[in-house]
Protein backbone atom coordinates (compact mmCIF):
# COMPACT_ATOMS: atom_id res chain seq x y z
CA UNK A 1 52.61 42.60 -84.04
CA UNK A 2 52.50 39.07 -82.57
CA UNK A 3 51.90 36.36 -84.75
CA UNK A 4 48.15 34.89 -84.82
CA UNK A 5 48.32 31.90 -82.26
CA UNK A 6 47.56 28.57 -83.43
CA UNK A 7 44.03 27.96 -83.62
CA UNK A 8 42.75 25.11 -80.97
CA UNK A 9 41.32 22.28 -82.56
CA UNK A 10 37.79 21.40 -81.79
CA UNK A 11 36.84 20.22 -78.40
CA UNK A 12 34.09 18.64 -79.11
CA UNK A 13 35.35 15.14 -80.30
CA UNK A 14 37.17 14.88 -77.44
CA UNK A 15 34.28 15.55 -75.03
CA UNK A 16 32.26 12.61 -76.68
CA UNK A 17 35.51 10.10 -76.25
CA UNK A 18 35.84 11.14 -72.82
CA UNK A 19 31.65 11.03 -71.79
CA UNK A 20 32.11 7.33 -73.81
CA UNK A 21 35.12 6.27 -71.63
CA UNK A 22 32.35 7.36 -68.86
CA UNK A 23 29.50 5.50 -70.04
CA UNK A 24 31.73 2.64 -70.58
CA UNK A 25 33.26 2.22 -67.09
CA UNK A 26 30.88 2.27 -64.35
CA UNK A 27 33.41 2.08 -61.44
CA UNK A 28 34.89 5.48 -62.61
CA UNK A 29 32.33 7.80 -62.67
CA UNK A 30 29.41 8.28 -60.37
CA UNK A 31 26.48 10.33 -62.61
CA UNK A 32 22.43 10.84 -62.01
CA UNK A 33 23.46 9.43 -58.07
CA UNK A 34 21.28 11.10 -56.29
CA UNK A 35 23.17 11.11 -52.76
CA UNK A 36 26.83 10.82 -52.75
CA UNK A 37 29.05 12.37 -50.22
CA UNK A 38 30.90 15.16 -50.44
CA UNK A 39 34.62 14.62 -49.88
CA UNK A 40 34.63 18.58 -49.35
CA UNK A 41 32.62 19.05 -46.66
CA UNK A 42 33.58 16.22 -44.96
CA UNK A 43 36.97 17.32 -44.47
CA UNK A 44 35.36 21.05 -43.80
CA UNK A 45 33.66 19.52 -40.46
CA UNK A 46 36.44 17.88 -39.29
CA UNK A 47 38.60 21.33 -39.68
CA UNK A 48 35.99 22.86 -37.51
CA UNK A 49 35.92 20.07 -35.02
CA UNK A 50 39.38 20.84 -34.68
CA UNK A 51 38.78 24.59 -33.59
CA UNK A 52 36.03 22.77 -31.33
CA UNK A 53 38.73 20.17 -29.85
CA UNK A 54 41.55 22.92 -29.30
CA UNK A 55 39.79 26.33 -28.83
CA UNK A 56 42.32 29.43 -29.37
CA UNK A 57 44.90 27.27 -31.09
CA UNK A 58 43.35 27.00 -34.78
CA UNK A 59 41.12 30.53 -34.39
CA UNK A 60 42.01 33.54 -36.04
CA UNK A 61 40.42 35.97 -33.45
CA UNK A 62 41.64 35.60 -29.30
CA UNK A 63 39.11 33.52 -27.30
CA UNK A 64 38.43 34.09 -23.63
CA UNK A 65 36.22 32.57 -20.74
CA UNK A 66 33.57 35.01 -21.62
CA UNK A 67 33.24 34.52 -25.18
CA UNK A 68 34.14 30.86 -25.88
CA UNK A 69 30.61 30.17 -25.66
CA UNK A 70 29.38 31.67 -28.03
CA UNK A 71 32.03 30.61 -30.43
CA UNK A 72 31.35 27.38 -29.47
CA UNK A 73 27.23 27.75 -30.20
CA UNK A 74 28.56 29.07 -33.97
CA UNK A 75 31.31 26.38 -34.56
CA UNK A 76 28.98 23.38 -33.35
CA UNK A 77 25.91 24.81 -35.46
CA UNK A 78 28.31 24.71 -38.36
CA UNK A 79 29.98 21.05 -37.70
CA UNK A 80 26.38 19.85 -37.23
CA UNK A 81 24.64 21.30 -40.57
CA UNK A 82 28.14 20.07 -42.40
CA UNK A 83 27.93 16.45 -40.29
CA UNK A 84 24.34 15.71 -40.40
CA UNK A 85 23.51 16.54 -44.51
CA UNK A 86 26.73 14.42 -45.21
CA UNK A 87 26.01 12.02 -43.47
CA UNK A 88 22.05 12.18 -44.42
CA UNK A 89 23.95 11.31 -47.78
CA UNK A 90 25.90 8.78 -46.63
CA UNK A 91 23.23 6.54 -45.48
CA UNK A 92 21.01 7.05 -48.92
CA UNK A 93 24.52 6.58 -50.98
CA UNK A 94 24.72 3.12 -48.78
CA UNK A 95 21.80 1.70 -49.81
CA UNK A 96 21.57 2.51 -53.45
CA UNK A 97 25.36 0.49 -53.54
CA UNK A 98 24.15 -2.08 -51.38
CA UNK A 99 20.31 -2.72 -52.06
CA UNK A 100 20.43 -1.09 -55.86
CA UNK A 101 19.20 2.18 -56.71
CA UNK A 102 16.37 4.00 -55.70
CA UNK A 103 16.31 2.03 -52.49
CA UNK A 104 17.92 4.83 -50.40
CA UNK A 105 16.27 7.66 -52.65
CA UNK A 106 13.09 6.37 -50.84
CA UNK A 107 14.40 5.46 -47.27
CA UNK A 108 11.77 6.90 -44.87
CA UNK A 109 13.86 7.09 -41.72
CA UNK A 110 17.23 7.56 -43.19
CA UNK A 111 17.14 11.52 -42.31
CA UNK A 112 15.76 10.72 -38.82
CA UNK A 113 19.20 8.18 -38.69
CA UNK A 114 21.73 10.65 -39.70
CA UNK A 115 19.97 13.10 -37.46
CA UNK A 116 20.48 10.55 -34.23
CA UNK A 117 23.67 9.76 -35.55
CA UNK A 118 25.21 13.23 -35.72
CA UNK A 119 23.57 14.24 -32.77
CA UNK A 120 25.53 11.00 -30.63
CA UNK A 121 28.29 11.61 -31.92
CA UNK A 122 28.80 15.70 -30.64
CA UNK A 123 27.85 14.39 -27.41
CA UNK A 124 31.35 12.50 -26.92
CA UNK A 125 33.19 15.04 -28.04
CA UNK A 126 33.63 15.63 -24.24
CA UNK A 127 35.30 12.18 -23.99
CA UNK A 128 37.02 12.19 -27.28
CA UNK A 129 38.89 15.53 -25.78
CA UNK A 130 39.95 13.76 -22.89
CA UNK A 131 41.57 10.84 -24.57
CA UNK A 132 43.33 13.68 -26.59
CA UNK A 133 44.46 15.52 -23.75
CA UNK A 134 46.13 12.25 -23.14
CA UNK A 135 47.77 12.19 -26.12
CA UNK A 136 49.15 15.13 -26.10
CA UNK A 137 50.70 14.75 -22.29
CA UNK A 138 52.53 11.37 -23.87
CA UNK A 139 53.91 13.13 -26.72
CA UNK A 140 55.34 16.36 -24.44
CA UNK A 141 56.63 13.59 -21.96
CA UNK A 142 58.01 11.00 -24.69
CA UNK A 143 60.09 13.74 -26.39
CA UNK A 144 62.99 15.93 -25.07
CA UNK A 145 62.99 17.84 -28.32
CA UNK A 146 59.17 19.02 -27.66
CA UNK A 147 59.46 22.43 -25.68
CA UNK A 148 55.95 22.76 -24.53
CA UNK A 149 52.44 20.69 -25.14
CA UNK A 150 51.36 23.42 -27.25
CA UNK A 151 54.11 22.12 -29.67
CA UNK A 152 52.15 18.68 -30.01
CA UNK A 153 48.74 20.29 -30.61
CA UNK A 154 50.47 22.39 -33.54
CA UNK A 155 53.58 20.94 -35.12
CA UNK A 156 53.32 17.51 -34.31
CA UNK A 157 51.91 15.06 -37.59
CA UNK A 158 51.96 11.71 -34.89
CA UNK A 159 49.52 14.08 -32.66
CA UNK A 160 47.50 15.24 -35.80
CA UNK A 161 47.19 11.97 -37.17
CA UNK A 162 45.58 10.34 -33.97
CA UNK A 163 43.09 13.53 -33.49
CA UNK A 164 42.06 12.67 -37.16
CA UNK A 165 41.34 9.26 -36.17
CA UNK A 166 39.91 9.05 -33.09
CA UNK A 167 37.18 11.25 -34.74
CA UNK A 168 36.64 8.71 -37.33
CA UNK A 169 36.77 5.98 -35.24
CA UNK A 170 33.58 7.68 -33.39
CA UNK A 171 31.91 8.16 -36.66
CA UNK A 172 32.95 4.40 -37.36
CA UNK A 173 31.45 2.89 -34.01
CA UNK A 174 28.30 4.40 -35.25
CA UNK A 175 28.54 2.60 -38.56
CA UNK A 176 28.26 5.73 -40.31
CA UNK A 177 29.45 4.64 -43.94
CA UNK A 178 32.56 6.27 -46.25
CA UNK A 179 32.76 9.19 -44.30
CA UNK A 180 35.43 7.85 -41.83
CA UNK A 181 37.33 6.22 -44.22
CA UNK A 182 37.10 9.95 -46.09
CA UNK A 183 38.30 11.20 -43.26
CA UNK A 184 41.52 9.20 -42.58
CA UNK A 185 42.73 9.36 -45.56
CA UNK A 186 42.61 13.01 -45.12
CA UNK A 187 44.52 12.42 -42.57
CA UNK A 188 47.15 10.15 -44.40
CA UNK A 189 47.54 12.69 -47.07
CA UNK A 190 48.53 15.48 -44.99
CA UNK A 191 50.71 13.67 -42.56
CA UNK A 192 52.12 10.43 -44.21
CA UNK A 193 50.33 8.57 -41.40
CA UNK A 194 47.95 5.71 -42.05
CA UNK A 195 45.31 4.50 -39.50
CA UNK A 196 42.87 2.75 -40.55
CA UNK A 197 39.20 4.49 -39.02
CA UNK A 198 38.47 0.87 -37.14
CA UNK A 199 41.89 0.41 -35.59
CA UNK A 200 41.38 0.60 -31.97
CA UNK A 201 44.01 3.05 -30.44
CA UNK A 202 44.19 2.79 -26.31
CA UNK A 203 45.13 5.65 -23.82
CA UNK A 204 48.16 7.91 -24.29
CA UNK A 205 49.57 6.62 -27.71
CA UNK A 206 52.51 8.66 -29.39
CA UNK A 207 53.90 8.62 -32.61
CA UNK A 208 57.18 10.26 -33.16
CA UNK A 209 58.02 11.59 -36.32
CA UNK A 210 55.31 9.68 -37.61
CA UNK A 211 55.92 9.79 -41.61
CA UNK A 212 54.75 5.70 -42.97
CA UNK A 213 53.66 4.58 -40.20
CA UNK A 214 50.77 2.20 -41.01
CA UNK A 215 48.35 0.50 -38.83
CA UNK A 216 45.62 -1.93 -40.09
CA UNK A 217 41.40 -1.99 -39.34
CA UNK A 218 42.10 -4.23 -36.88
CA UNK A 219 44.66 -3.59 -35.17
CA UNK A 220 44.21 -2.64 -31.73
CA UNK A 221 46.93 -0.61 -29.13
CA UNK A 222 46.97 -0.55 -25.81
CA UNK A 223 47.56 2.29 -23.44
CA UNK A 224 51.05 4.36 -23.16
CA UNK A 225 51.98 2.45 -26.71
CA UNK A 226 55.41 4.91 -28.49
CA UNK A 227 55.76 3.85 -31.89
CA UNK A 228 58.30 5.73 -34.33
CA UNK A 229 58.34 5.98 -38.03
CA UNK A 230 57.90 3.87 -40.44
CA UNK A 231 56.11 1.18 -38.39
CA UNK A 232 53.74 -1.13 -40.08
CA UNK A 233 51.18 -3.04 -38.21
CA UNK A 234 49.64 -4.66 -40.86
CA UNK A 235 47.77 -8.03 -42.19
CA UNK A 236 49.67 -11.01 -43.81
CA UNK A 237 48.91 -11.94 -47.10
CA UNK A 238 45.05 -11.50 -47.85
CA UNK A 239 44.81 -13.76 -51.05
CA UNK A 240 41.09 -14.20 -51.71
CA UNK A 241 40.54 -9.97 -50.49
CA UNK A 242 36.96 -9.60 -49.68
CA UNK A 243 36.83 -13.03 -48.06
CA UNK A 244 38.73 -11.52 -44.84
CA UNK A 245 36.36 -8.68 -44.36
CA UNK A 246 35.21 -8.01 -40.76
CA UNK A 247 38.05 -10.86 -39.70
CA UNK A 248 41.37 -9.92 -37.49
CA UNK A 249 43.91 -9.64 -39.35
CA UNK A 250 45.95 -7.17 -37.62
CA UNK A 251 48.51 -7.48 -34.58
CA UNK A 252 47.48 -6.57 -31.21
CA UNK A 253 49.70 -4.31 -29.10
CA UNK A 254 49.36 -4.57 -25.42
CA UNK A 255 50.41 -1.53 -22.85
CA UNK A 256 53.80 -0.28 -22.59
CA UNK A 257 55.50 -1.51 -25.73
CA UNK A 258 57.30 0.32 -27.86
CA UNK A 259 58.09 -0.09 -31.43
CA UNK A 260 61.62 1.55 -32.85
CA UNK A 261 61.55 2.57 -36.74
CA UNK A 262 60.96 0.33 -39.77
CA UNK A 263 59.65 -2.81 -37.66
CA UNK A 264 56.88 -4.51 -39.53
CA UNK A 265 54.43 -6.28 -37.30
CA UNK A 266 51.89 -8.65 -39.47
CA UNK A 267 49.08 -10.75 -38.21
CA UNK A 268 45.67 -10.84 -36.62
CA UNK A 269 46.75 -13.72 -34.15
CA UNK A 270 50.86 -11.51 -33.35
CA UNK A 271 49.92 -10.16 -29.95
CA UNK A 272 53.24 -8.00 -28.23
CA UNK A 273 53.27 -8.38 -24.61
CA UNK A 274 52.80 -5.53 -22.33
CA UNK A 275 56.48 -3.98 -21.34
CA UNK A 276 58.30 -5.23 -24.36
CA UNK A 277 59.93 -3.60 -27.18
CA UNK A 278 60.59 -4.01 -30.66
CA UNK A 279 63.88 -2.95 -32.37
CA UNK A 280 64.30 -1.16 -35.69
CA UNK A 281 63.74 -3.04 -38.86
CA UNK A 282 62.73 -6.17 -37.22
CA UNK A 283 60.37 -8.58 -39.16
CA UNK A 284 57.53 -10.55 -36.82
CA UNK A 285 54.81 -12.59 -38.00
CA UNK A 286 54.38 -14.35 -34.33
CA UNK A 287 53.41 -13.29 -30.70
CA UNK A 288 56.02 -11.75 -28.36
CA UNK A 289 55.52 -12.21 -24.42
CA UNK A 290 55.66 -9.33 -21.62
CA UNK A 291 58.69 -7.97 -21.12
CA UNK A 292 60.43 -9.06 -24.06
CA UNK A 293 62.93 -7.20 -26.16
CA UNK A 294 63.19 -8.14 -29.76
CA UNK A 295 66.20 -7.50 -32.14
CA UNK A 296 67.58 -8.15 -35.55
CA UNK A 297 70.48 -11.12 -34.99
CA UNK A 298 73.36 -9.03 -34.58
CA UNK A 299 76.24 -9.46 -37.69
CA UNK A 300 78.53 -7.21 -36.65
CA UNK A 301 79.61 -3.34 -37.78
CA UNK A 302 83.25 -2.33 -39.46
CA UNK A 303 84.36 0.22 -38.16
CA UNK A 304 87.37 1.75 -40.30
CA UNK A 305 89.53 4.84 -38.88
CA UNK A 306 90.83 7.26 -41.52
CA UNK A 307 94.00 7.70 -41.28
CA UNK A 308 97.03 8.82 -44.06
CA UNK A 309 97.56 6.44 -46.48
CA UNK A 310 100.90 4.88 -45.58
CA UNK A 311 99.43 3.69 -42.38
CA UNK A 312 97.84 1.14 -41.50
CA UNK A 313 94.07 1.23 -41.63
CA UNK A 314 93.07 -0.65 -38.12
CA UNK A 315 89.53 -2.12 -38.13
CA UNK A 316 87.24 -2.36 -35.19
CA UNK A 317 84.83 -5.61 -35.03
CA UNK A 318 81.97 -4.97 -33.05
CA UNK A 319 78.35 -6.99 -32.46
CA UNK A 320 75.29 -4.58 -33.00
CA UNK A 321 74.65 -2.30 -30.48
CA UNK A 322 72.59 -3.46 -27.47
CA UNK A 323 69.31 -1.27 -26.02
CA UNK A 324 69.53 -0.99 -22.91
CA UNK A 325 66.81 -2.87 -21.25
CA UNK A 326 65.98 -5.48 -18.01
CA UNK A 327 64.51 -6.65 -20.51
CA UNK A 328 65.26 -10.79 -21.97
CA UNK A 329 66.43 -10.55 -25.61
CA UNK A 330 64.50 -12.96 -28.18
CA UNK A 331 66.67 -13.50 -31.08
CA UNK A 332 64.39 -13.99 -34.72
């Protein structure tokens, strides 16, 4: 026979420390709110816009010309309901923070908002699509490895990342609150990519590889921008925090540049010129013209042959290796 188990001890000490640790930290705990979000949903209508972006790549049954439309007519009805009530929240949940509470549990038009809200923003899903298709052409063209476009739309995190956003962004335009942030963050947890809802991304952008890339509110990319991983385009330091809200503080990218691995780009007044590029691990906290190529001041590599150990070892001294560019080279 097995032994008795241990008996557990009483729980219900521990549930009055832990609704006291509630009580006594406002920041952590969100009770009798009346509208709040819901983080679930949220991330529920963006997995349906996806089906709605890319129909017969995320559905489980085959679509054809003669009954897309109809899918279409259920997956919209269901992003809408989803879309609308959270945002219907977010607006009430905005101005009980911002106004004190009981200020959005009485907004008159609040519903009448979210409804004109959720309503512009299906209408550009049109658009939005065609920015994507874009994207995905840039990442089929920018990368010998990728073996069809179809590879982009399902393997590719870079690709996934900037569908993510470019829906929040939308929802962001509209000044729809915490839902796009809710939304890219999503995004950042399942691909190790972080873009910021407000960063403006231009035309054809493609992240390779993609995993810690960062890119600030307001930082803004031009068209037919490549950027590979780890790439930060970030603010400098922000001592005094809330004080640079709404202010550029992030670089600006112009067309055609592209931005090798590790490179850390700081700075809401750094702009990179159209045509350049930036090397690997390279450090900027000021602008870059057109046409530029920057690189890390070469030091040199050792290169040591093994050989047997009575030999001699020879050593090759060499200066860092040189992309090849038309480009003119401006040492930091």
């Amino acid at each position: 026979m097995d032994p008795t188990p241990p008996q557990h001890p009483p729980i219900g000490p521990l549930i009055e420390r832990i609704v006291d640790s509630y009580l006594a930290d406002p920041l952590t705990q969100h009770l009798d709110s009346t509208f709040l979000p819901s983080r679930a949903a949220t991330i529920q209508a963006v997995e349906l816009l996806r089906r709605v972006f890319f129909p017969g790549f995320f559905d489980e049954q085959r679509l054809t010309t003669d009954t897309v439309r109809e899918h279409l007519r259920t997956l919209l009805n269901q992003a809408d309901a989803l879309l609308y009530e959270q945002t219907r929240q977010a607006l009430r949940y905005e101005l009980n923070r911002t106004q004190g509470e009981g200020r959005g549990d009485d907004c008159d038009d609040c519903d009448q908002r979210a409804r004109d809200l959720t309503t512009t923003f299906l209408e550009r899903i049109p658009d939005l699509r065609a920015a994507l298709s874009l994207d995905v052409r840039a990442a089929f063209d920018g990368d010998p490895a990728a073996s069809s476009t179809d590879q982009a739309i399902f393997c590719y995190p870079g690709f996934d990342a900037i569908f993510i956003q470019r829906v929040a962004h939308a929802l962001y335009n509209l000044e729809v609150p915490l839902l796009p942030r809710i939304i890219s963050e999503y995004a950042h947890n399942e691909t190790g990519i972080d873009i910021h809802p407000g960063a403006t991304l231009g035309q054809s952008l493609f992240i390779d590889h993609g995993t810690g890339v960062v890119i600030g509110e307001t930082c803004v990319i031009g068209d037919r921008v490549k950027i590979y991983q780890g790439v930060t385009l970030g603010a400098l330091s922000t001592k005094g925090g809330q004080a640079w809200a709404g202010r550029k503080r992030h670089p600006t990218i112009e067309d055609d540049v592209t931005i090798y691995g590790g490179a850390i780009i700081l700075g809401g007044e750094t702009t990179i010129g159209a045509g350049s590029t930036i090397g690997g691990s390279v450090f900027l906290t000021h602008s870059v013209p057109p046409n530029h190529t920057v690189t890390m001041n070469p030091t040199g590599l050792k290169i040591t042959a093994r050989r047997p150990r009575r030999q001699k070892t020879p050593t090759i001294e060499t200066g860092a290796p040189n992309t090849p560019t038309d480009h003119q080279d401006v040492p930091i």
